[in-house]
Protein backbone atom coordinates (compact mmCIF):
# COMPACT_ATOMS: atom_id res chain seq x y z
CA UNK A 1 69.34 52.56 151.44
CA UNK A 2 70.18 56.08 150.25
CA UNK A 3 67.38 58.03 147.66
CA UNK A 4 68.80 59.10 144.49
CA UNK A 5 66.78 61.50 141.46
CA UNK A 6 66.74 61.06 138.52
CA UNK A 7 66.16 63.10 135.42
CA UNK A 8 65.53 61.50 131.90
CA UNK A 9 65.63 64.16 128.89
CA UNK A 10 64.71 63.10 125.72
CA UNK A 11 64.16 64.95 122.84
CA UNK A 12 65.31 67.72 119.62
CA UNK A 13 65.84 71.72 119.31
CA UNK A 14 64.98 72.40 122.97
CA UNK A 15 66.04 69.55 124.65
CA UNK A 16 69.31 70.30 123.45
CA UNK A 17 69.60 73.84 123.99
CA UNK A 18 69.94 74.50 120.47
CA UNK A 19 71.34 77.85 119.35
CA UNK A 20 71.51 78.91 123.14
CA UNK A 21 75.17 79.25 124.18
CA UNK A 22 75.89 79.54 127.82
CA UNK A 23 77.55 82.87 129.02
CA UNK A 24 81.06 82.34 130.60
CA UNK A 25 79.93 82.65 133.99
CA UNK A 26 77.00 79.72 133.33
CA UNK A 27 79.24 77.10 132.38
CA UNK A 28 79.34 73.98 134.47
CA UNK A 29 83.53 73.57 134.14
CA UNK A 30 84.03 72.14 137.41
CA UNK A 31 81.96 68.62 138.17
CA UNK A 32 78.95 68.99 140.57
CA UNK A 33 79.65 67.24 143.57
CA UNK A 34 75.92 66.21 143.97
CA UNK A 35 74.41 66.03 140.39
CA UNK A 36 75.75 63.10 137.81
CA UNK A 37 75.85 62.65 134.78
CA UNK A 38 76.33 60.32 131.78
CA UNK A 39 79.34 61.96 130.22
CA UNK A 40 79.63 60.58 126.05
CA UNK A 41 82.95 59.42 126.07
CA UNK A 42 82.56 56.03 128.73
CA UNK A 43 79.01 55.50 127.92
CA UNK A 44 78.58 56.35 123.96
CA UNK A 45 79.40 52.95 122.77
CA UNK A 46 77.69 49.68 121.83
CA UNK A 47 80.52 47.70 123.27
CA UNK A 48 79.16 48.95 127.14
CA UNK A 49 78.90 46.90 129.93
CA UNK A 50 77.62 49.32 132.30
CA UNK A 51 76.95 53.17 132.65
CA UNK A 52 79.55 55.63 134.00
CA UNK A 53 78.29 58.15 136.08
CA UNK A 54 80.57 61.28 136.22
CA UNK A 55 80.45 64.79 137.84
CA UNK A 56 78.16 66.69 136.12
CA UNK A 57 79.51 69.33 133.80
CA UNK A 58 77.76 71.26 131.14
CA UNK A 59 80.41 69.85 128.53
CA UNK A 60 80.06 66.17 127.03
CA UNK A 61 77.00 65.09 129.21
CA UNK A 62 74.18 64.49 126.26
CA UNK A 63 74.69 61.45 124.65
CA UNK A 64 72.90 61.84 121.34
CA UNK A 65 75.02 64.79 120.18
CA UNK A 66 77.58 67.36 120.63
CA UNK A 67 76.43 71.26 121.12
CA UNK A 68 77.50 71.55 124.92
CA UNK A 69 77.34 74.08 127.35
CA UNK A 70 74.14 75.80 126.30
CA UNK A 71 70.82 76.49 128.42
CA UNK A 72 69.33 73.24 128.28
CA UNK A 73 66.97 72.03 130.55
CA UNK A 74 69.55 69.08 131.87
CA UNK A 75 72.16 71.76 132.39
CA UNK A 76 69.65 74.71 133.70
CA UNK A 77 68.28 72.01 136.64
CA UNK A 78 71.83 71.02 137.57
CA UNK A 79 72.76 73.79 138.58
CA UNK A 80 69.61 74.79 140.36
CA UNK A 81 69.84 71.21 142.01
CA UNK A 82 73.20 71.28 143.50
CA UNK A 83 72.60 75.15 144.08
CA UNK A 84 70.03 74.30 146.61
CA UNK A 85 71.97 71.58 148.06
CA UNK A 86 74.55 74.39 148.82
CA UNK A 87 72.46 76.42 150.51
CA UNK A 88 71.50 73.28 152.97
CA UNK A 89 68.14 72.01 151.16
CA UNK A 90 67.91 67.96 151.92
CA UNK A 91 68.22 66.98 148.55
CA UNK A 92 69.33 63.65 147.10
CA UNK A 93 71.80 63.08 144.64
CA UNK A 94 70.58 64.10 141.29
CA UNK A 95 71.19 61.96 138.32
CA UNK A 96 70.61 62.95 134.48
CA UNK A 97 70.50 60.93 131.44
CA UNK A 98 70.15 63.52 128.84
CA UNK A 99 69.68 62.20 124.88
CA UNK A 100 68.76 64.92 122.44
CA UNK A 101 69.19 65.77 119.07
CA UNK A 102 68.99 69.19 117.66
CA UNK A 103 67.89 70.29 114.36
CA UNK A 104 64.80 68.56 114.32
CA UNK A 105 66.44 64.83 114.77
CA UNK A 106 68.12 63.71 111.90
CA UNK A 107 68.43 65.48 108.80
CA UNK A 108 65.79 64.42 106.28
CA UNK A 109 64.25 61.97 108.29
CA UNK A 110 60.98 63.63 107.49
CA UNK A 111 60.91 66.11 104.79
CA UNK A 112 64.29 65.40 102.36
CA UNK A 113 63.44 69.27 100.98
């Protein structure tokens, strides 16, 4: 049986990367052939059947919201992962489920002012 990773990131402002835009040369365009993720437009639905796995890209990959390609954690460790994996480390496959919400969650949840 092969060994797989996983990395779960829940969470608000930094889980998301907020107001931390990726410079040009950062940007995960082309899918990682090693690290996966769960890309919004298969899986962000409540008519699912099962999760979609996709090559990892810093665009579309957290569920909750959309403010892609910034320096999150999920997109900072992908690229470190299949980096390494590049370079000949034995690494598994690296999946991410990344579910964030900038802005402090949702707007007014806890102080309407």
């Amino acid at each position: 049986m092969k060994k797989v990773a996983v990395f779960m990131l829940f969470g608000q402002s930094n889980a998301v990367g907020h107001a931390m835009p990726m410079e040009e040369k950062d940007i995960i365009a082309k899918p990682l052939k090693n690290v996966f993720g769960l890309n919004r437009d298969p899986n962000q639905s409540y008519d699912s059947k099962s999760l979609v796995f996709t090559g990892y890209t810093s665009f579309g990959m957290n569920l909750a919201e959309i403010q892609d390609n910034t320096y999150s954690v999920a997109n900072c460790l992908a690229r470190k992962w299949q980096d390494e994996i590049d370079k000949g480390e034995d690494l598994p496959d690296l999946y991410i489920i990344h579910i964030a919400i900038g802005s402090q969650g949702i707007y007014g949840m806890w102080n309407p002012d």
